[in-house]
PDB file of N, CA and C in Angstrom:
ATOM      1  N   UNK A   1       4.434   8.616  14.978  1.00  0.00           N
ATOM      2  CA  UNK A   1       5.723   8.786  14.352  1.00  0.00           C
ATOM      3  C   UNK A   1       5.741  10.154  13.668  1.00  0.00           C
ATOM      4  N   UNK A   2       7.087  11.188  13.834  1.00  0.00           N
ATOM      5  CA  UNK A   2       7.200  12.320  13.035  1.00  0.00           C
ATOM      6  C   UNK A   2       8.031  12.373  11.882  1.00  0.00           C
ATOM      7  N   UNK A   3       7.977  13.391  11.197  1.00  0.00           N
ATOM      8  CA  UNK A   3       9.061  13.002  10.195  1.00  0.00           C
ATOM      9  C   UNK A   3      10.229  13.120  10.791  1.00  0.00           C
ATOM     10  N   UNK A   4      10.495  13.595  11.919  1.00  0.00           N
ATOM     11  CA  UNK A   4      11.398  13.186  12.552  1.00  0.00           C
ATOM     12  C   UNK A   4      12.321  11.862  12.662  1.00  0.00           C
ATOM     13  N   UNK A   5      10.947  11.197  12.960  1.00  0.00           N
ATOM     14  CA  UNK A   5      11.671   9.758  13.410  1.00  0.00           C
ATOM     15  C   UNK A   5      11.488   9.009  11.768  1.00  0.00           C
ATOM     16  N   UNK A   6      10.933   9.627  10.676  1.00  0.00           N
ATOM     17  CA  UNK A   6      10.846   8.536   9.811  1.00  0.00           C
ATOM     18  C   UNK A   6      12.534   8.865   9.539  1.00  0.00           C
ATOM     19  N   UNK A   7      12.619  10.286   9.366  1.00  0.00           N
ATOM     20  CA  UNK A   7      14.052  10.668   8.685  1.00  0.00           C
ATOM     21  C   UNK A   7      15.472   9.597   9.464  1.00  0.00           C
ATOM     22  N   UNK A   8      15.435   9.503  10.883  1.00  0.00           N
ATOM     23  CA  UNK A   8      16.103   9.431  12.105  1.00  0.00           C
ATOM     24  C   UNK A   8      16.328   7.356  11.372  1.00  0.00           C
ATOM     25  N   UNK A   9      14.872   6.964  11.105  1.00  0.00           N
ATOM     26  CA  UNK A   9      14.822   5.268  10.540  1.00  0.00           C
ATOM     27  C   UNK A   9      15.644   5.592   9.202  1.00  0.00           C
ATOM     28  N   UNK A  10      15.735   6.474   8.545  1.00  0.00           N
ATOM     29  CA  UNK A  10      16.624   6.579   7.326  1.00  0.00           C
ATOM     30  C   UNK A  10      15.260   6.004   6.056  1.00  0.00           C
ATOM     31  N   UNK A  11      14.645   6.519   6.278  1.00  0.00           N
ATOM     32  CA  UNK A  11      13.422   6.291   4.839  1.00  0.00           C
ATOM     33  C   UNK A  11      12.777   7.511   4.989  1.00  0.00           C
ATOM     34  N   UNK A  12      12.712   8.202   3.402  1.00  0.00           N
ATOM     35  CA  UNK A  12      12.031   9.006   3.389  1.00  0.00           C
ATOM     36  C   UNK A  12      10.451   8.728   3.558  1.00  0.00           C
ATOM     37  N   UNK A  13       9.711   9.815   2.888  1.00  0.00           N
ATOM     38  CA  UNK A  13       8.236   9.469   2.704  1.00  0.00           C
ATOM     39  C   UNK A  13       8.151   8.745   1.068  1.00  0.00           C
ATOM     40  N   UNK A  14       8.915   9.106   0.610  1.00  0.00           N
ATOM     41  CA  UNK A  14       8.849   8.761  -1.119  1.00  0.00           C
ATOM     42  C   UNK A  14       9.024   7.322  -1.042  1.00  0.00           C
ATOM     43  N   UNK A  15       9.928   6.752  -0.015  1.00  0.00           N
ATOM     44  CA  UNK A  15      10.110   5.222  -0.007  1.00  0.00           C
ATOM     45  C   UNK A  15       8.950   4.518   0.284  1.00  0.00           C
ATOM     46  N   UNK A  16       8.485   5.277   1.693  1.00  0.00           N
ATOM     47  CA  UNK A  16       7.155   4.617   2.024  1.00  0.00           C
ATOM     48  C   UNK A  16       5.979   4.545   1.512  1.00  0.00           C
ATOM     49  N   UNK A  17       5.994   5.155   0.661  1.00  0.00           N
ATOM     50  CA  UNK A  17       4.383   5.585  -0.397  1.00  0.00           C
ATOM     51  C   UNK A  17       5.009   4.517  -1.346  1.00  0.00           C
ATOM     52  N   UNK A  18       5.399   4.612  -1.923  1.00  0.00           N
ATOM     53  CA  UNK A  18       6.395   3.464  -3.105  1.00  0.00           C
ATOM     54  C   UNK A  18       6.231   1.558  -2.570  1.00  0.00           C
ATOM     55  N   UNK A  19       6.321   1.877  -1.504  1.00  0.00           N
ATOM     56  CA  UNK A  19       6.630   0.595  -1.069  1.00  0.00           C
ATOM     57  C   UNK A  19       5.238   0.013  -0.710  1.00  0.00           C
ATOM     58  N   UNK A  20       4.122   0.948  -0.107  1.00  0.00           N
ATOM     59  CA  UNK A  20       3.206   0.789  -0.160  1.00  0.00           C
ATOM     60  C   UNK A  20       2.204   0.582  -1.119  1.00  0.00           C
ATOM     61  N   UNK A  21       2.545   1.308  -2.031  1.00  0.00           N
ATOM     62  CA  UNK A  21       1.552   0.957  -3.652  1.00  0.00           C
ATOM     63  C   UNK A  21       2.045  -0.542  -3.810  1.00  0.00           C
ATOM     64  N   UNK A  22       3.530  -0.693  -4.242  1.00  0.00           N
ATOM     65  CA  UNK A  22       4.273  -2.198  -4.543  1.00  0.00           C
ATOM     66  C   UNK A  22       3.159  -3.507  -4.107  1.00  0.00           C
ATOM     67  N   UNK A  23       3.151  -3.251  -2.230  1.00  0.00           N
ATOM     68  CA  UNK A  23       2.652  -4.118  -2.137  1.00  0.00           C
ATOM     69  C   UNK A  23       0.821  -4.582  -2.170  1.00  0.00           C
ATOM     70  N   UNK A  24       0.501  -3.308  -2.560  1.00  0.00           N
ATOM     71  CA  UNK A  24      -0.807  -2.770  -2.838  1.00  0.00           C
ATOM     72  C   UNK A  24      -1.152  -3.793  -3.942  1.00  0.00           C
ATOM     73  N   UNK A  25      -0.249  -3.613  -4.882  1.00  0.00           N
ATOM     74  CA  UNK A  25      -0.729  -3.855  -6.114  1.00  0.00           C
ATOM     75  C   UNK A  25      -0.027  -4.976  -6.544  1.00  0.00           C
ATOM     76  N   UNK A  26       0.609  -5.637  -5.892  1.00  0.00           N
ATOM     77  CA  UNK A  26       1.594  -7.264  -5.833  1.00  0.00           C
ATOM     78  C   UNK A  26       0.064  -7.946  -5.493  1.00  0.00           C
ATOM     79  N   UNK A  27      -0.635  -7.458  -4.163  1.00  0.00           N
ATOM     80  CA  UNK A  27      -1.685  -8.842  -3.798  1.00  0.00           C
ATOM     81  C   UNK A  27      -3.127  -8.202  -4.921  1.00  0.00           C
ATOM     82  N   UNK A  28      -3.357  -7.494  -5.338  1.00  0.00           N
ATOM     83  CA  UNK A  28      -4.448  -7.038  -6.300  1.00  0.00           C
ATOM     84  C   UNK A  28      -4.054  -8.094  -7.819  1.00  0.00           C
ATOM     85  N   UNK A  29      -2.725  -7.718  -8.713  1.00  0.00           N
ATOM     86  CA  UNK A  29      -2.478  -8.742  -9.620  1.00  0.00           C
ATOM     87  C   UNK A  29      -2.316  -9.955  -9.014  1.00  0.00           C
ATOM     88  N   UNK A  30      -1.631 -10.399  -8.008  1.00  0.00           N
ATOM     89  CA  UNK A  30      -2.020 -11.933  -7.917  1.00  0.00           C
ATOM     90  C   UNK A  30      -3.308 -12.674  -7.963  1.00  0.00           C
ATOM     91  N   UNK A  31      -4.075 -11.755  -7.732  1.00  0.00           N
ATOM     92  CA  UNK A  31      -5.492 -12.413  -7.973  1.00  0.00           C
ATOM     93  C   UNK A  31      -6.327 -12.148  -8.659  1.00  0.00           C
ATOM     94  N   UNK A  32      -6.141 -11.222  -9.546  1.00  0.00           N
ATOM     95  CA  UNK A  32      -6.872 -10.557 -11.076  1.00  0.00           C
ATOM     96  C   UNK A  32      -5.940 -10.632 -12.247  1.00  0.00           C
ATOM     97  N   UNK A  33      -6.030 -11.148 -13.042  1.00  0.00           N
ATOM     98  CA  UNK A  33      -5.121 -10.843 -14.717  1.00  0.00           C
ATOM     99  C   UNK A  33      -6.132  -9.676 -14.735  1.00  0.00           C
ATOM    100  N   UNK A  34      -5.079  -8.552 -15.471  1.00  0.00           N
ATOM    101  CA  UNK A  34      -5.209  -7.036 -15.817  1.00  0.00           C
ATOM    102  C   UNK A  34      -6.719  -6.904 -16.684  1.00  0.00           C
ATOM    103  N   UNK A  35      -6.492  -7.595 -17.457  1.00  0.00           N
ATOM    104  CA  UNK A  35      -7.978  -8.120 -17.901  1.00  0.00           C
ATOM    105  C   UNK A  35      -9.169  -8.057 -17.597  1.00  0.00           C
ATOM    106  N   UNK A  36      -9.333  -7.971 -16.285  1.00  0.00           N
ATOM    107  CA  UNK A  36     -10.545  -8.774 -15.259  1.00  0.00           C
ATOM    108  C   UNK A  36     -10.676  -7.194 -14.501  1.00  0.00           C
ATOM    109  N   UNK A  37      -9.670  -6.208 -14.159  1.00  0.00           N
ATOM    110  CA  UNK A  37      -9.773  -5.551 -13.701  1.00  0.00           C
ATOM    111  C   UNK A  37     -10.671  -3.913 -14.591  1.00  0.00           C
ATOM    112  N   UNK A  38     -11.675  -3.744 -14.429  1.00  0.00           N
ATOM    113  CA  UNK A  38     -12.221  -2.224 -15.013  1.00  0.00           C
ATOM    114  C   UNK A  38     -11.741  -1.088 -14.639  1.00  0.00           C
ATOM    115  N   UNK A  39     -11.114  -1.304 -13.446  1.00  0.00           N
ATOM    116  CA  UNK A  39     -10.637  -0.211 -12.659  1.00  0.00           C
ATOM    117  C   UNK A  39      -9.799  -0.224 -11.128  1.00  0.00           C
ATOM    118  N   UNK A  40      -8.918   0.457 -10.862  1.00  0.00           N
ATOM    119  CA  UNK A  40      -8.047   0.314 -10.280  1.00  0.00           C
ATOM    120  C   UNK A  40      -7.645   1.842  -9.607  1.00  0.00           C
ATOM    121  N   UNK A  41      -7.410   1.920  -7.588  1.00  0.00           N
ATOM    122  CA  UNK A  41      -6.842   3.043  -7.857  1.00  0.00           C
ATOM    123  C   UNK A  41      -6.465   2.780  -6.200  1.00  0.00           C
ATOM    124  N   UNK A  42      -4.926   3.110  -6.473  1.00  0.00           N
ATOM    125  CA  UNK A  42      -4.274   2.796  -4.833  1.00  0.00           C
ATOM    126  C   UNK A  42      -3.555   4.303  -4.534  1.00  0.00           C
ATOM    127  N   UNK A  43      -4.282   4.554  -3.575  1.00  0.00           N
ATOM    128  CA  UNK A  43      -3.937   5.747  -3.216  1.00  0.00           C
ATOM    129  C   UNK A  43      -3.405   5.432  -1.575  1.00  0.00           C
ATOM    130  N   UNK A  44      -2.030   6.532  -1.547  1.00  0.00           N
ATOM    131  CA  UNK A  44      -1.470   5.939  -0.339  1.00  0.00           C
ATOM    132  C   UNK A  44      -0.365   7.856   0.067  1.00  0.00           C
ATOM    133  N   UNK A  45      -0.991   7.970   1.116  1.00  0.00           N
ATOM    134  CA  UNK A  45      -0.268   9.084   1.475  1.00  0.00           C
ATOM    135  C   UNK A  45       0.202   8.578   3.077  1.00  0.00           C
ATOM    136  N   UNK A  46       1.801   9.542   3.335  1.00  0.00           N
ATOM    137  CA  UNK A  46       2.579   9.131   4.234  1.00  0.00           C
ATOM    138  C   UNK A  46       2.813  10.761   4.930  1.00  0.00           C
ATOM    139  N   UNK A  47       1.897  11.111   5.520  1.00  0.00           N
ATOM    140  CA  UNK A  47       2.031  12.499   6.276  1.00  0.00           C
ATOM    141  C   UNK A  47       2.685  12.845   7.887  1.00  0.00           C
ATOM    142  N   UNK A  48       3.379  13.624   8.316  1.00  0.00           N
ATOM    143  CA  UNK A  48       3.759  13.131   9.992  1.00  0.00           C
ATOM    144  C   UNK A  48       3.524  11.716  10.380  1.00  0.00           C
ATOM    145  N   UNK A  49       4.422  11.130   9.817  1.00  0.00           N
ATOM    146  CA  UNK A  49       4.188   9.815  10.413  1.00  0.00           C
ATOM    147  C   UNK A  49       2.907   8.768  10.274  1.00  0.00           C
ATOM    148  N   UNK A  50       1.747   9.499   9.406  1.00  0.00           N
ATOM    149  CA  UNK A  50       0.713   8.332   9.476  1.00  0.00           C
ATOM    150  C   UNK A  50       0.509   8.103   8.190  1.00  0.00           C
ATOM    151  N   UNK A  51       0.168   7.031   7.950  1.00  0.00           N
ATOM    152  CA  UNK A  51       0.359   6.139   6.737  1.00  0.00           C
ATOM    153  C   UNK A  51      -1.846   6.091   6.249  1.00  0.00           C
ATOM    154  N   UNK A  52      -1.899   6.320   5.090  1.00  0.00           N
ATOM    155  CA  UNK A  52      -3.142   6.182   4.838  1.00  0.00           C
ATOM    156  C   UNK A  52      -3.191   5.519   3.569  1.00  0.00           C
ATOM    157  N   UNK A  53      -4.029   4.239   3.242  1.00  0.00           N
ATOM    158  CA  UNK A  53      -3.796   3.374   2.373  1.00  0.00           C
ATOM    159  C   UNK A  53      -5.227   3.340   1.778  1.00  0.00           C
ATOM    160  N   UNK A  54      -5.605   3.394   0.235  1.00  0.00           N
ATOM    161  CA  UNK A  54      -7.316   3.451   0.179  1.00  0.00           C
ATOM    162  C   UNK A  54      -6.714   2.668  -1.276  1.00  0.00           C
ATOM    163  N   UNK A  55      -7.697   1.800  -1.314  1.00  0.00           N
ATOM    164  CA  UNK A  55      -7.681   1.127  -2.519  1.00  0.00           C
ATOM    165  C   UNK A  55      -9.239   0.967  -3.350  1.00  0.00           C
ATOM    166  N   UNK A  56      -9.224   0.942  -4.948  1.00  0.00           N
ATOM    167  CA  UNK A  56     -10.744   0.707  -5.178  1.00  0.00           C
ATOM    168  C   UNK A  56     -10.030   0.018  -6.238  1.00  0.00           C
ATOM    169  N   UNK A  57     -10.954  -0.966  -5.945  1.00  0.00           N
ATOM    170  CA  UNK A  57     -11.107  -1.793  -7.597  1.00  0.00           C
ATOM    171  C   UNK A  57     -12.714  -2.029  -8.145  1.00  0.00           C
ATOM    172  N   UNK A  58     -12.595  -2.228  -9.141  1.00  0.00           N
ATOM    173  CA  UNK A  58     -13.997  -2.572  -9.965  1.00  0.00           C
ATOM    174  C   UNK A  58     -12.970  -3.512 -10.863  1.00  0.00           C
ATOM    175  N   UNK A  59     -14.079  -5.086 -10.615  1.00  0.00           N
ATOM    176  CA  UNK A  59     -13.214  -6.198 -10.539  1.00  0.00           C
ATOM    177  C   UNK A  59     -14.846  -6.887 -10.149  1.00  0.00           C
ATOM    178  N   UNK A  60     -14.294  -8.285 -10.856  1.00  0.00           N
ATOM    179  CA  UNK A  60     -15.372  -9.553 -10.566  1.00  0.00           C
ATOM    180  C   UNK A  60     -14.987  -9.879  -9.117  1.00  0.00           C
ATOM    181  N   UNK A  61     -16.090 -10.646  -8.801  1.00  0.00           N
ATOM    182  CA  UNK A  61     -15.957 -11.581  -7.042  1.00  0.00           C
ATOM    183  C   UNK A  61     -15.183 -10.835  -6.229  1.00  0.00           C
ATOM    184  N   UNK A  62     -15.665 -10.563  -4.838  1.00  0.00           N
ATOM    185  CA  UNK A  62     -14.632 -10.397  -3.926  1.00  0.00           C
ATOM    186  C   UNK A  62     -13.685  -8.860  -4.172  1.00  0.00           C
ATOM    187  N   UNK A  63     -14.148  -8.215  -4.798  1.00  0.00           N
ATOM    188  CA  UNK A  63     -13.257  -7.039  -4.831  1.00  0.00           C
ATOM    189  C   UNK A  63     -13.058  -6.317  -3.419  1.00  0.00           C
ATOM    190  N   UNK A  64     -14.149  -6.305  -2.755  1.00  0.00           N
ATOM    191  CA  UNK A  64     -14.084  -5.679  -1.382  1.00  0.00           C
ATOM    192  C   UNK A  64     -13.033  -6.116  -0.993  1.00  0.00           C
ATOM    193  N   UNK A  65     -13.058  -7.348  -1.168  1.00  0.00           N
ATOM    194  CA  UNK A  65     -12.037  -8.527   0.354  1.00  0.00           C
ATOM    195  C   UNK A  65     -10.775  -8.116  -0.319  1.00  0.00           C
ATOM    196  N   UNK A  66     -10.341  -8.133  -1.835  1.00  0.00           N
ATOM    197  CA  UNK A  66      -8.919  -8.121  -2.254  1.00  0.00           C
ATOM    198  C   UNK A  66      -8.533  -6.730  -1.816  1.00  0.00           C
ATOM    199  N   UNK A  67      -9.648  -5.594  -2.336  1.00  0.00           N
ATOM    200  CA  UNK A  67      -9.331  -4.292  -1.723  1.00  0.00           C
ATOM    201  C   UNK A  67      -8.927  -4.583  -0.071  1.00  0.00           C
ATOM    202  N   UNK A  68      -8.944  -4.823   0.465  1.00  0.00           N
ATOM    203  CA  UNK A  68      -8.680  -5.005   1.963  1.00  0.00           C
ATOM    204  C   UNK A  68      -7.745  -5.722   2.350  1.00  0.00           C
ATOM    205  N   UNK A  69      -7.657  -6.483   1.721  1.00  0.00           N
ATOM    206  CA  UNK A  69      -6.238  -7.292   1.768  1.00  0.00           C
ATOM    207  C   UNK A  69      -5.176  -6.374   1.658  1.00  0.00           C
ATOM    208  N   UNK A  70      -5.127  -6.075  -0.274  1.00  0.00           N
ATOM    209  CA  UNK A  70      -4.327  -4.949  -0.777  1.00  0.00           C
ATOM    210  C   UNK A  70      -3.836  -3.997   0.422  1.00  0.00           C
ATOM    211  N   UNK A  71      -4.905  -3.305   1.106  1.00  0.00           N
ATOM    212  CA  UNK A  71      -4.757  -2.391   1.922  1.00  0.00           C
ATOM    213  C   UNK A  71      -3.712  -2.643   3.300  1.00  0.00           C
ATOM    214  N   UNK A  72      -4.278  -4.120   3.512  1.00  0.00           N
ATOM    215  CA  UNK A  72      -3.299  -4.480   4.302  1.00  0.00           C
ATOM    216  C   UNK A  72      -2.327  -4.586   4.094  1.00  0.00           C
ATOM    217  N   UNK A  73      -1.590  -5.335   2.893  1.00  0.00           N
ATOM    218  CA  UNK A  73      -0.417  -6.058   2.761  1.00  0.00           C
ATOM    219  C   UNK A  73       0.432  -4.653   2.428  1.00  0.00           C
ATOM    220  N   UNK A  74      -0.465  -3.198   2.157  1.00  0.00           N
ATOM    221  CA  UNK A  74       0.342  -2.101   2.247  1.00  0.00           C
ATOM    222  C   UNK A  74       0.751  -1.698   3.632  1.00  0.00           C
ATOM    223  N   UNK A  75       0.291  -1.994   4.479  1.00  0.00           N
ATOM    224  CA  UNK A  75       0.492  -1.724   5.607  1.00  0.00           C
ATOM    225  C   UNK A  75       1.681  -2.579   6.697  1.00  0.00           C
ATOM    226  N   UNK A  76       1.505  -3.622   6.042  1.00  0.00           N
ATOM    227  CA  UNK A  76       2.590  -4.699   6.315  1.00  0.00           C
ATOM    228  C   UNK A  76       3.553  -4.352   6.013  1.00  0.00           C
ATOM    229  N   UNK A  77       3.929  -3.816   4.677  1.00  0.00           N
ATOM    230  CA  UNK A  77       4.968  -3.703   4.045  1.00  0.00           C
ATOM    231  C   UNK A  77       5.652  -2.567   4.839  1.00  0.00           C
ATOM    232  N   UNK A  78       5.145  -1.492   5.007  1.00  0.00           N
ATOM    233  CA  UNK A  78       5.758   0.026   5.584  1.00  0.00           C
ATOM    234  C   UNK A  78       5.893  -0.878   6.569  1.00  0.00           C
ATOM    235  N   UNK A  79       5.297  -1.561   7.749  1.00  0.00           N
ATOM    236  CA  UNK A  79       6.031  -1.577   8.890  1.00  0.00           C
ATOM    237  C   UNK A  79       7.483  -2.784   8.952  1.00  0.00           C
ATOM    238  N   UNK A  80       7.681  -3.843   7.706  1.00  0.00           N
ATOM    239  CA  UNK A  80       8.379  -3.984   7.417  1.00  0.00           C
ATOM    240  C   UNK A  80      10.165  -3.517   7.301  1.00  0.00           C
ATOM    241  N   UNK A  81       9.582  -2.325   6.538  1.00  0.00           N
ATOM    242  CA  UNK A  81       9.921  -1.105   5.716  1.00  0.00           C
ATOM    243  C   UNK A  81      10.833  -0.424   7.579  1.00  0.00           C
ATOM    244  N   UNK A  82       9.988  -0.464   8.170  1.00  0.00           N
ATOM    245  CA  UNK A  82      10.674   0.537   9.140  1.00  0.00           C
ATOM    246  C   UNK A  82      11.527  -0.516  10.271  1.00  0.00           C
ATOM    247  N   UNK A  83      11.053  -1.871  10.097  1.00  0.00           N
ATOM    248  CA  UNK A  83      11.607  -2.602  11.240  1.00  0.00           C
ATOM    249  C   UNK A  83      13.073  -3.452  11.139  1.00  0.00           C
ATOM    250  N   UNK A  84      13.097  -3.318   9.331  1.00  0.00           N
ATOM    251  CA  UNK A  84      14.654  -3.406   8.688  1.00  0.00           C
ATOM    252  C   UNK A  84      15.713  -2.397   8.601  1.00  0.00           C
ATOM    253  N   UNK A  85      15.195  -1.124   9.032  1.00  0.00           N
ATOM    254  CA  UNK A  85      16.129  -0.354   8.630  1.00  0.00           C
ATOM    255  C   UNK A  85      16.662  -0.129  10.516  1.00  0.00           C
TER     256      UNK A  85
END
């Protein structure tokens, strides 16, 4: 995808980075109170068309797996994101 075609779907890049943290960090608090979390960092860039999603937490149990989730459900979301508009 170019920015061509993101422009052409009618979403900028600002939507898609946005929308991607959202859901980044929707499945990270559902399963940590803020509390629990030491550290947190969702980084998400939307360049010519490719979407790059990196998440870290420092967090009890399972941080890998929620990080990965997170990562996904950002990824879900953008293609969401492009299949509504």
């Amino acid at each position: 995808m170019t920015a061509e075609d993101t422009a052409e779907a009618g979403v900028d890049e600002a939507e898609v980075v946005q929308t991607a943290v959202e859901a980044a960090e929707d499945v990270i608090f559902s399963r940590y109170r803020r509390t629990e979390l030491r550290d947190i960092d969702v980084a998400v860039t939307f360049e010519d068309g490719v979407l790059e999603v990196d998440v870290y937490l420092d967090a009890p149990e399972d941080s890998a797996q929620v990080a990965d989730d997170a990562a996904l459900a950002a990824r879900s979301a953008v293609d969401d994101l492009f299949s509504s508009k």
